[in-house]
Protein backbone atom coordinates (compact mmCIF):
# COMPACT_ATOMS: atom_id res chain seq x y z
CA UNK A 1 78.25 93.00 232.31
CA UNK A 2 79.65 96.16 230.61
CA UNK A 3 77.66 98.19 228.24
CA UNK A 4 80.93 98.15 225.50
CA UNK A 5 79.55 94.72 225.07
CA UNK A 6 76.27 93.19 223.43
CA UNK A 7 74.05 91.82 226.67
CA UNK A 8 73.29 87.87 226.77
CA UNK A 9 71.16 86.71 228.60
CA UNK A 10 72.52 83.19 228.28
CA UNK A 11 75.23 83.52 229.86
CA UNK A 12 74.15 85.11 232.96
CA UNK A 13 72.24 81.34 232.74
CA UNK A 14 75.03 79.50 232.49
CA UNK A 15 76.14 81.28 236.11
CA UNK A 16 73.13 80.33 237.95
CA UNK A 17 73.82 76.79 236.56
CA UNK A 18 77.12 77.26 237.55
CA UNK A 19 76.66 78.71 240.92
CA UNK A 20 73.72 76.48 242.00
CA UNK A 21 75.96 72.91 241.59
CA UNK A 22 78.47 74.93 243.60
CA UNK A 23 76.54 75.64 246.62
CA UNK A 24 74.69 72.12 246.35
CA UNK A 25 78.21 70.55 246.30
CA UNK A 26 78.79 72.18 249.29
CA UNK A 27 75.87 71.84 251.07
CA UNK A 28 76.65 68.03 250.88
CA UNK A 29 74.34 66.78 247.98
CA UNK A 30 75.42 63.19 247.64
CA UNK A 31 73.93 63.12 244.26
CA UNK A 32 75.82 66.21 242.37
CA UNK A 33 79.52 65.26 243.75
CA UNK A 34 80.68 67.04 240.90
CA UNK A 35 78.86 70.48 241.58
CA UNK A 36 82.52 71.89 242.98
CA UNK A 37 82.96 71.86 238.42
CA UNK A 38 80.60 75.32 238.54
CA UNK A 39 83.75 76.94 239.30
CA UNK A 40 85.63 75.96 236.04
CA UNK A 41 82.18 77.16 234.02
CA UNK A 42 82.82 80.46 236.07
CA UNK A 43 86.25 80.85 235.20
CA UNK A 44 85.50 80.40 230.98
CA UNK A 45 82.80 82.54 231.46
CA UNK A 46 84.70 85.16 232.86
CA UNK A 47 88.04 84.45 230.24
CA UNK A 48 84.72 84.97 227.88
CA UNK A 49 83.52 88.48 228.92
CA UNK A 50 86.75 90.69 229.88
CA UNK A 51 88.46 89.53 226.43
CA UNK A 52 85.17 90.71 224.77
CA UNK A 53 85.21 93.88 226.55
CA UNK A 54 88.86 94.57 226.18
CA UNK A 55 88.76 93.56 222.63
CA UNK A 56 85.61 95.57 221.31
CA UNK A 57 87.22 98.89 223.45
CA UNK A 58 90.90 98.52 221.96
CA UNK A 59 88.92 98.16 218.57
CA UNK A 60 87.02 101.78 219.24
CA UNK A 61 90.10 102.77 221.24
CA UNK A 62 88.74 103.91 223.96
CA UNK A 63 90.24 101.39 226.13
CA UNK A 64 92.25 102.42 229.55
CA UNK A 65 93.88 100.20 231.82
CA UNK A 66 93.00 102.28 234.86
CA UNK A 67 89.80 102.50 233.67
CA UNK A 68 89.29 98.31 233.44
CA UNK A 69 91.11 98.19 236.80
CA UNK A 70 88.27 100.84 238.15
CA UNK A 71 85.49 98.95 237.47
CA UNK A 72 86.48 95.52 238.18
CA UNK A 73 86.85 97.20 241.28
CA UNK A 74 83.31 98.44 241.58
CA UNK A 75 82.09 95.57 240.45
CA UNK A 76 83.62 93.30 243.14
CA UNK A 77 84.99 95.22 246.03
CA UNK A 78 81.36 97.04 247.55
CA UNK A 79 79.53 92.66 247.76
CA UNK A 80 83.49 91.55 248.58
CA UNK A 81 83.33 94.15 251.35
CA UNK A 82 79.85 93.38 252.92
CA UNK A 83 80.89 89.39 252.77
CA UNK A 84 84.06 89.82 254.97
CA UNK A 85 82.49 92.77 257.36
CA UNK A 86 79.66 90.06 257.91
CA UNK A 87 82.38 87.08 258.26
CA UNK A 88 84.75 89.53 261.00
CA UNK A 89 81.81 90.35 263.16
CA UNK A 90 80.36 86.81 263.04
CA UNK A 91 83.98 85.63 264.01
CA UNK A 92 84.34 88.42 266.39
CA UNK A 93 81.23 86.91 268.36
CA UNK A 94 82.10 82.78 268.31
CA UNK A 95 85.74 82.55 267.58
CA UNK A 96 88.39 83.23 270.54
CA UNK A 97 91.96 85.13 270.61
CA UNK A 98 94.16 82.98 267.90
CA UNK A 99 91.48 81.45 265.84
CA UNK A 100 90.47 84.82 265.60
CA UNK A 101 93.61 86.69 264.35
CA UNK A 102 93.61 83.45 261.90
CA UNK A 103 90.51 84.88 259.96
CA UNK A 104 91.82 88.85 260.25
CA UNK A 105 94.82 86.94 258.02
CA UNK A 106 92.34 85.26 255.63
CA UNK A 107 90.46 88.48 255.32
CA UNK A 108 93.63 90.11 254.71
CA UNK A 109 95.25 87.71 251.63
CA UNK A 110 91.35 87.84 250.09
CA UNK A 111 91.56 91.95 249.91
CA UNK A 112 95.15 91.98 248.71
CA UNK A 113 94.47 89.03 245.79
CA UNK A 114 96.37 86.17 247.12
CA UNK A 115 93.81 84.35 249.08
CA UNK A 116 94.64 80.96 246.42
CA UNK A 117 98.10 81.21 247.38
CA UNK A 118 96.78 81.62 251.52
CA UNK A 119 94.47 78.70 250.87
CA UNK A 120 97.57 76.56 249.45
CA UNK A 121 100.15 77.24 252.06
CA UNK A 122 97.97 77.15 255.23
CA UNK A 123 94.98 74.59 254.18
CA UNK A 124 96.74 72.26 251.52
CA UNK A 125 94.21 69.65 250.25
CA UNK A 126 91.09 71.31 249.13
CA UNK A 127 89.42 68.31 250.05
CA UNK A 128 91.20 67.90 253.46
CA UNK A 129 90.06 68.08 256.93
CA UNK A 130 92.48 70.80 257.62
CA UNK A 131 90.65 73.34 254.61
CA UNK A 132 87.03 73.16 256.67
CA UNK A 133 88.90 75.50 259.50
CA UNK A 134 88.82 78.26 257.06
CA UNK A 135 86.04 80.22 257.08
CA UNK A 136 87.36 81.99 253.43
CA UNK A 137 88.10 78.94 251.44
CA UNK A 138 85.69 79.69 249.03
CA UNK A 139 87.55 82.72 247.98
CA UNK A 140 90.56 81.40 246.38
CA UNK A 141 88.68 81.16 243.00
CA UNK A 142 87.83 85.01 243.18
CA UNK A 143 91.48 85.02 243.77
CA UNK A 144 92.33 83.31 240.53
CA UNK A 145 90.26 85.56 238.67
CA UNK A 146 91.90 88.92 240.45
CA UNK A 147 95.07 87.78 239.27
CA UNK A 148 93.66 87.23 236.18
CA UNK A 149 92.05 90.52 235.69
CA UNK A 150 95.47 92.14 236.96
CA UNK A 151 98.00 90.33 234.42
CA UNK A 152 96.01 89.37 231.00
CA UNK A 153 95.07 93.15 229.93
CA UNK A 154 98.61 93.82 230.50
CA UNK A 155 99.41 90.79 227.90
CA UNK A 156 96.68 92.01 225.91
CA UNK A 157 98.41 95.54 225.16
CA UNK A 158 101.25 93.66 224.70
CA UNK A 159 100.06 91.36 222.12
CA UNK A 160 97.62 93.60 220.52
CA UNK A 161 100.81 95.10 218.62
CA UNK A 162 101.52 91.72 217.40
CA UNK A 163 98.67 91.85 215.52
CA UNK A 164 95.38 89.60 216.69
CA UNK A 165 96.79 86.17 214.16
CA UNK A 166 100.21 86.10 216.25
CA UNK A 167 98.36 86.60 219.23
CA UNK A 168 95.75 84.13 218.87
CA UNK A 169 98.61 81.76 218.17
CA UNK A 170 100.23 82.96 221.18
CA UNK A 171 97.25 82.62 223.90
CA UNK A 172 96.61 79.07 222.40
CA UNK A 173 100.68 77.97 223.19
CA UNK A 174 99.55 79.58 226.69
CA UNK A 175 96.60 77.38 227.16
CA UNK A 176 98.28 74.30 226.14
CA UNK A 177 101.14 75.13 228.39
CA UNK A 178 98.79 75.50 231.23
CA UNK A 179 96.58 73.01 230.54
CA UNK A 180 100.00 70.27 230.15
CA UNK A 181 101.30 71.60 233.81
CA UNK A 182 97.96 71.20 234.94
CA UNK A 183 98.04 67.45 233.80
CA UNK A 184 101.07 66.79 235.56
CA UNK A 185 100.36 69.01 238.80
CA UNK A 186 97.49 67.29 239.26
CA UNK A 187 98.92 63.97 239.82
CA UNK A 188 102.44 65.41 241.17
CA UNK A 189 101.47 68.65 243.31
CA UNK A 190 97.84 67.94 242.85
CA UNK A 191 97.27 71.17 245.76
CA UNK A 192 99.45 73.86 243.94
CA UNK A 193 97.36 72.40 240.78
CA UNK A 194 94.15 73.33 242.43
CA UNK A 195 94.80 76.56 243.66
CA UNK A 196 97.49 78.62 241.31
CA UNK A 197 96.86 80.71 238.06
CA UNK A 198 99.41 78.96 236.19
CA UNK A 199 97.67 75.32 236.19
CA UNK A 200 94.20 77.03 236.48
CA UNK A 201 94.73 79.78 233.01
CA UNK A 202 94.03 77.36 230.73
CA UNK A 203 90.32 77.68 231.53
CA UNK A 204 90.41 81.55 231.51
CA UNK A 205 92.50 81.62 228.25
CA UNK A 206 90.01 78.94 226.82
CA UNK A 207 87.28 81.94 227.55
CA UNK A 208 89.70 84.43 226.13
CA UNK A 209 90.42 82.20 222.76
CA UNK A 210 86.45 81.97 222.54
CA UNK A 211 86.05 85.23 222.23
CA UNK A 212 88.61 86.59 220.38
CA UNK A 213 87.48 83.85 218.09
CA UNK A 214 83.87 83.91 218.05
CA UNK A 215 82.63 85.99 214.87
CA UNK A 216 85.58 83.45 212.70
CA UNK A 217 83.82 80.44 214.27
CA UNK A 218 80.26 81.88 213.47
CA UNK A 219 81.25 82.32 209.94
CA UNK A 220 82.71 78.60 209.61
CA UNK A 221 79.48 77.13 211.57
CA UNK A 222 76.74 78.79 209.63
CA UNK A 223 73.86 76.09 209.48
CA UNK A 224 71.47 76.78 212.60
CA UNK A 225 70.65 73.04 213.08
CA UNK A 226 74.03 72.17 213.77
CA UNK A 227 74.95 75.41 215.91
CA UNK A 228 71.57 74.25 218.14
CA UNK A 229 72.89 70.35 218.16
CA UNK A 230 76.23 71.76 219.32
CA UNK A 231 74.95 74.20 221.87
CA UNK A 232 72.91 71.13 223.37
CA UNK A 233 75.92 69.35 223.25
CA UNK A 234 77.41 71.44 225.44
CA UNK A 235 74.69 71.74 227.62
CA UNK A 236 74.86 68.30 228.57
CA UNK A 237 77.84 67.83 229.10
CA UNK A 238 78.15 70.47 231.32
CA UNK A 239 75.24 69.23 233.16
CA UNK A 240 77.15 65.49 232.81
CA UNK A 241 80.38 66.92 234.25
CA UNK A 242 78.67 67.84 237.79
CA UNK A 243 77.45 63.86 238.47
CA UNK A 244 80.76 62.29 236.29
CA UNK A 245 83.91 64.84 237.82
CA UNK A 246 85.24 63.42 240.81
CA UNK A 247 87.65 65.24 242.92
CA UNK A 248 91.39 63.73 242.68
CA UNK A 249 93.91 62.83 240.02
CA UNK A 250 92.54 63.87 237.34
CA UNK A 251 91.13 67.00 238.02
CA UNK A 252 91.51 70.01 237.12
CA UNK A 253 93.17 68.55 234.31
CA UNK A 254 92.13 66.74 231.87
CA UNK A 255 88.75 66.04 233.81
CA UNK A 256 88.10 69.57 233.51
CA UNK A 257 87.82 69.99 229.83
CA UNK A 258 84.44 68.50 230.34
CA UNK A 259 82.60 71.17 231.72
CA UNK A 260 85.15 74.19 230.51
CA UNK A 261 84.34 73.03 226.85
CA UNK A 262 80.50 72.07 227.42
CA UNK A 263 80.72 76.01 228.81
CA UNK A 264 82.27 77.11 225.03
CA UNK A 265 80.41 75.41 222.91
CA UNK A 266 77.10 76.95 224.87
CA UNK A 267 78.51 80.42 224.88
CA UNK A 268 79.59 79.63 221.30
CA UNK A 269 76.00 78.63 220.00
CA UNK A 270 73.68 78.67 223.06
CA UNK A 271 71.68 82.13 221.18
CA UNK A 272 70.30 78.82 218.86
CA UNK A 273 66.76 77.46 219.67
CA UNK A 274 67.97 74.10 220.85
CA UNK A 275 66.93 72.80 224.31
CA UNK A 276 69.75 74.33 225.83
CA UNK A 277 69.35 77.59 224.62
CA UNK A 278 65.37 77.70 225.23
CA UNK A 279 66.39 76.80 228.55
CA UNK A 280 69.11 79.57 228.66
CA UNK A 281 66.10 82.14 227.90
CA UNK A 282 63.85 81.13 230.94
CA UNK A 283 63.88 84.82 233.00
CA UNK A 284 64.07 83.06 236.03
CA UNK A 285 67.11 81.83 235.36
CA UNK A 286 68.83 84.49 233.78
CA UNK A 287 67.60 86.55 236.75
CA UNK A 288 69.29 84.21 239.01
CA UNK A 289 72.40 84.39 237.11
CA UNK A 290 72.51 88.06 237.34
CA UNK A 291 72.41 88.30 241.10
CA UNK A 292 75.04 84.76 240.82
CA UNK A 293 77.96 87.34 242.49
CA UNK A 294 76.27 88.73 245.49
């Protein structure tokens, strides 16, 4: 997390949470069929932290495009690097001649930022038999967030001379627009709904809304009671979202507001001394969080 922004500890929390359902989902837990959701809590946290950043810079004007470009780069390239070095020579040693060159073109679309888009033309159905072949598949949603990193400081400039009412206003007609294509995708084109920014922003921008929000929503929501109910509110149902989400129809949207607004309302309150937040504290779990990426 950058140092232009206060540290929390919770929220490194809410990524171990996060990225422990993931790999149990995928490790075939029967009992947390709903663990794949960690990625949505990912996404809002990450919406979440580069607005902060970007907002709290612009506000002391020192903030630099190349600059936020540089060390999202540092941040993910050197682990990115290591993970598909590891993958190449592993494939290198069991794969042979064209399922080979298949993985040099997964490792390829993953360093150039399209691996979602990969993922959706070559694999189709998350879910499908045909998506198990790819060694990469988990990498569309670092994708998603690439993309993401790439095009919404761009919009931020943009709106920032809009002033931040209009462009509050203007990120929430973005999230609804999203989040109403995602509806529909996921019943119509329910792979292109899974993979692609447009039907997946709404979760980022819900991050993004959060925190260009946050100190207006601490001033409305000032008893510490209710901030701790609401924080444990949104503790469970995150926690509720990983045994209630199943994958099909209705997911990512609207099956995904569970978790993605379970995720805000902790971020939102979680520094409280309900449940959830005492649990958000415990160092081992903020320690996992931290090390979450690698």
């Amino acid at each position: 997390m950058s140092a232009s922004i206060q540290y929390r500890a919770e929220i490194d929390s809410l990524r171990s949470v996060a990225v422990l359902a993931v790999v149990a989902f995928h490790l075939g837990a029967t009992w947390i069929r709903g663990g794949f959701v960690g990625v949505d809590v990912f996404f809002v946290i990450s919406g979440f932290l580069i607005t902060s950043i970007i907002a709290r810079q612009r506000a002391e004007g020192t903030f630099r495009l190349r600059d936020f470009w540089v060390r999202r780069a540092r941040r993910l390239l050197p682990v990115l690097g290591a993970v598909l070095a590891l993958t190449t020579v592993g494939g290198y040693l069991i794969l042979i001649g064209r399922e080979f060159r298949f993985l040099g073109l997964q490792c390829v679309s993953v360093l150039t930022f399209w691996a979602n888009l990969f993922m959706y033309l070559k694999a189709g159905n998350y879910w499908g038999p045909e998506a198990e072949d790819f060694s990469l598949l988990h990498c569309w949603s670092l994708s998603v967030e690439e993309q993401f990193y790439l095009l919404f400081p761009l919009a931020m400039v943009g709106l920032g001379q809009l002033g931040s009412r209009r462009a509050i206003w203007i990120l929430v007609v973005l999230a609804l627009a999203s989040f109403g294509l995602a509806i529909f995708g996921a019943r119509r084109y329910p792979a292109a709904t899974f993979y692609l920014l447009p039907t997946r922003a709404w979760e980022l921008l819900m991050g993004c809304l959060l925190a260009l929000g946050n100190e207006r929503l601490g001033g409305w929501i000032t008893d510490r009671r209710v901030r701790a109910g609401l924080a444990d509110l949104g503790g469970l149902m995150v926690l509720a979202s990983f045994f209630l989400v199943r994958k099909g129809n209705w997911f990512p949207a609207p099956a995904g507001l569970l978790p993605t607004v379970g995720t805000a309302l902790l971020i939102g309150m979680g520094r409280e001394s309900g449940w959830a937040g005492r649990f958000l504290k415990l160092a081992p779990v903020v320690y996992l969080g931290r090390i979450s990426y690698s």
